[in-house]
C-alpha atoms as a PDB file:
ATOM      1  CA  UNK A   1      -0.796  -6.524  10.165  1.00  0.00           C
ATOM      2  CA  UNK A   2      -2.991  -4.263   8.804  1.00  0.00           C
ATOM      3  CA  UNK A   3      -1.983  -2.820   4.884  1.00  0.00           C
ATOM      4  CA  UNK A   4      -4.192   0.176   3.343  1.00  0.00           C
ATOM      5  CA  UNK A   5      -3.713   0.930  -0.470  1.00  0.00           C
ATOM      6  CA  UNK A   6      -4.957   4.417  -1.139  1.00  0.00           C
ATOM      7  CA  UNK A   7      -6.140   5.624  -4.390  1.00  0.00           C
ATOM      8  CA  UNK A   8      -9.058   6.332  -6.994  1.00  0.00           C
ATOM      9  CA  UNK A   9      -8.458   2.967  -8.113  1.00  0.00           C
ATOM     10  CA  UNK A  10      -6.389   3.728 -10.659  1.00  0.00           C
ATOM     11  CA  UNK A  11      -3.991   1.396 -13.101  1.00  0.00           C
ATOM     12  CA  UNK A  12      -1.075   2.212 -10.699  1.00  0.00           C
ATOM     13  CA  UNK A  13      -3.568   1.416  -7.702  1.00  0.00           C
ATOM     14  CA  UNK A  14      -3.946  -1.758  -8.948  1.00  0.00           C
ATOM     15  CA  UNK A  15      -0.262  -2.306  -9.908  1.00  0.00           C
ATOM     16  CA  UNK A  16       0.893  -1.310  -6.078  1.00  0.00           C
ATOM     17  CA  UNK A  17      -2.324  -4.229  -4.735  1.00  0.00           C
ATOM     18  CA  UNK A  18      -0.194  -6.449  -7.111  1.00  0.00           C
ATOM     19  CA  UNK A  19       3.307  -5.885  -5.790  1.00  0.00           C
ATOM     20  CA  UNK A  20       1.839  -5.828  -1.955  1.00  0.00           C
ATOM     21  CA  UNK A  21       0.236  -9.735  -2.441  1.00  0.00           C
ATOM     22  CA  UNK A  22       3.650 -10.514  -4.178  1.00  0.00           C
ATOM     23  CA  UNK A  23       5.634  -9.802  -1.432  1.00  0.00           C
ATOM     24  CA  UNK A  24       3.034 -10.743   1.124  1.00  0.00           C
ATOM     25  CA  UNK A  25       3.081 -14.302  -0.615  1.00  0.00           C
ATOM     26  CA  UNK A  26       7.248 -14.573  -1.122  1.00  0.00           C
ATOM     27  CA  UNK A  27       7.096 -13.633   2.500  1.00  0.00           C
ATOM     28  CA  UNK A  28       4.783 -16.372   3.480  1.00  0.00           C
ATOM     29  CA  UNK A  29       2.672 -13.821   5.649  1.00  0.00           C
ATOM     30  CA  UNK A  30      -0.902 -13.259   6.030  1.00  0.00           C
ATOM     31  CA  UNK A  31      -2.230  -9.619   6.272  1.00  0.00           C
ATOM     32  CA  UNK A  32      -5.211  -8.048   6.458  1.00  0.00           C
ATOM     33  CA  UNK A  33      -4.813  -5.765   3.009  1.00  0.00           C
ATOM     34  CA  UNK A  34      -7.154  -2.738   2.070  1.00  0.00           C
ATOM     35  CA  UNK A  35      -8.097  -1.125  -0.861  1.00  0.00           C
ATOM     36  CA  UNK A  36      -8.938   2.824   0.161  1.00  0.00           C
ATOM     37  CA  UNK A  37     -10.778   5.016  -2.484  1.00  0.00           C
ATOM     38  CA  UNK A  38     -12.647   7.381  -0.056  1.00  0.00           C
ATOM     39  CA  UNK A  39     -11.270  11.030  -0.765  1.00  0.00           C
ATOM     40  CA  UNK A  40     -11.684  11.905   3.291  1.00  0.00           C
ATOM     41  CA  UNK A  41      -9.853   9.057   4.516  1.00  0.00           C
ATOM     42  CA  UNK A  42      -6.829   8.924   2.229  1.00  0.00           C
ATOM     43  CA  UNK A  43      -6.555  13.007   3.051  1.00  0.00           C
ATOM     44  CA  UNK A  44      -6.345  11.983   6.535  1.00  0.00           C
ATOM     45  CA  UNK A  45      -2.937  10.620   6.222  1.00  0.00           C
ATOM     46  CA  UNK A  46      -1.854  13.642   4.611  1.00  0.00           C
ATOM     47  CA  UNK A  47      -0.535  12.286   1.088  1.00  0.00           C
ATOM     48  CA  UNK A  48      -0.680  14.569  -1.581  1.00  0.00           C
ATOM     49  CA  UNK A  49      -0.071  12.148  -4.753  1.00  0.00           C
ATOM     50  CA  UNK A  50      -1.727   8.412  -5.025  1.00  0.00           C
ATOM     51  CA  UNK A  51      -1.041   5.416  -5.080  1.00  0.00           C
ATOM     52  CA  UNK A  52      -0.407   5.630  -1.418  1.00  0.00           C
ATOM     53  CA  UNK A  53       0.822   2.189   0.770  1.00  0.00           C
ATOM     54  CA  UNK A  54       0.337   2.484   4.071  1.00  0.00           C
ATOM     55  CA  UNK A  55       1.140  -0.598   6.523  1.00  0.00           C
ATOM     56  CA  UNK A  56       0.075  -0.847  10.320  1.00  0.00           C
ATOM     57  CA  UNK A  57      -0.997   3.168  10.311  1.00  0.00           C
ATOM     58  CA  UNK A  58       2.357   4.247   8.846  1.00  0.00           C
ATOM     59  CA  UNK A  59       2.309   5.951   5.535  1.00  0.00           C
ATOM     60  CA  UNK A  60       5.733   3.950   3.562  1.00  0.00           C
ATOM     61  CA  UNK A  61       4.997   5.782   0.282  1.00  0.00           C
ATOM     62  CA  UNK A  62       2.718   8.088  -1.555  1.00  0.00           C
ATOM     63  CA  UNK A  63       2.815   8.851  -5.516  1.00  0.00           C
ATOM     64  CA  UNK A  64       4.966   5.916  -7.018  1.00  0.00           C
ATOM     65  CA  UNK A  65       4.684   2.437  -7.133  1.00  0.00           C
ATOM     66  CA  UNK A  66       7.479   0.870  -5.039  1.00  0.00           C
ATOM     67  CA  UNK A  67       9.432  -2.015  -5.791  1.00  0.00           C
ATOM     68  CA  UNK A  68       8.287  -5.349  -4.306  1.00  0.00           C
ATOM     69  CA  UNK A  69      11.989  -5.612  -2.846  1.00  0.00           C
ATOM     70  CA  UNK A  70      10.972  -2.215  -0.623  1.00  0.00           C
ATOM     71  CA  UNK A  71       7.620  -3.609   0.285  1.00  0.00           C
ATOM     72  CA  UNK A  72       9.047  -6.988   1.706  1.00  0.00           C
ATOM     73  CA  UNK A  73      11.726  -4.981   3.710  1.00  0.00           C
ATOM     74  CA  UNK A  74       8.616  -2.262   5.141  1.00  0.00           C
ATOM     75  CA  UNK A  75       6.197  -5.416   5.480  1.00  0.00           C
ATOM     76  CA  UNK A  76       9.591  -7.293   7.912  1.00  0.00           C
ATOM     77  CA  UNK A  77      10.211  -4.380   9.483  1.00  0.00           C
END
């Protein structure tokens, strides 16, 4: 599983990196999890407000920081 955070690295960049190992570690699951700050790539998925999550190529949320609860269900999906 491959998870991408996308942002400037910005407070609520850091605050979505946070929620994403929470829920990785209540989970019990290993992943392979990404900070992206490179303008170019994060435009490539098309999101127009950061922080952006995107797990295994799929974009699951762009301009809020999501609730742990919604990253374990995206993460199990």
């Amino acid at each position: 599983m491959k998870i991408e955070i996308l942002g400037p690295g910005c407070p609520k960049c850091g605050e979505v990196e946070k929620r994403v190992k929470s829920a990785l570690a209540e989970l019990n699951i290993v992943a392979d999890c990404e900070k992206v700050t490179d303008i170019k790539k994060m435009m490539s998925y098309g999101i127009l407000a950061t922080p952006g999550l995107v797990i295994n190529g799929e974009i699951k949320c762009a301009g809020r920081i999501p609730r742990v609860e919604d990253i374990k269900g995206w993460i199990s999906e």
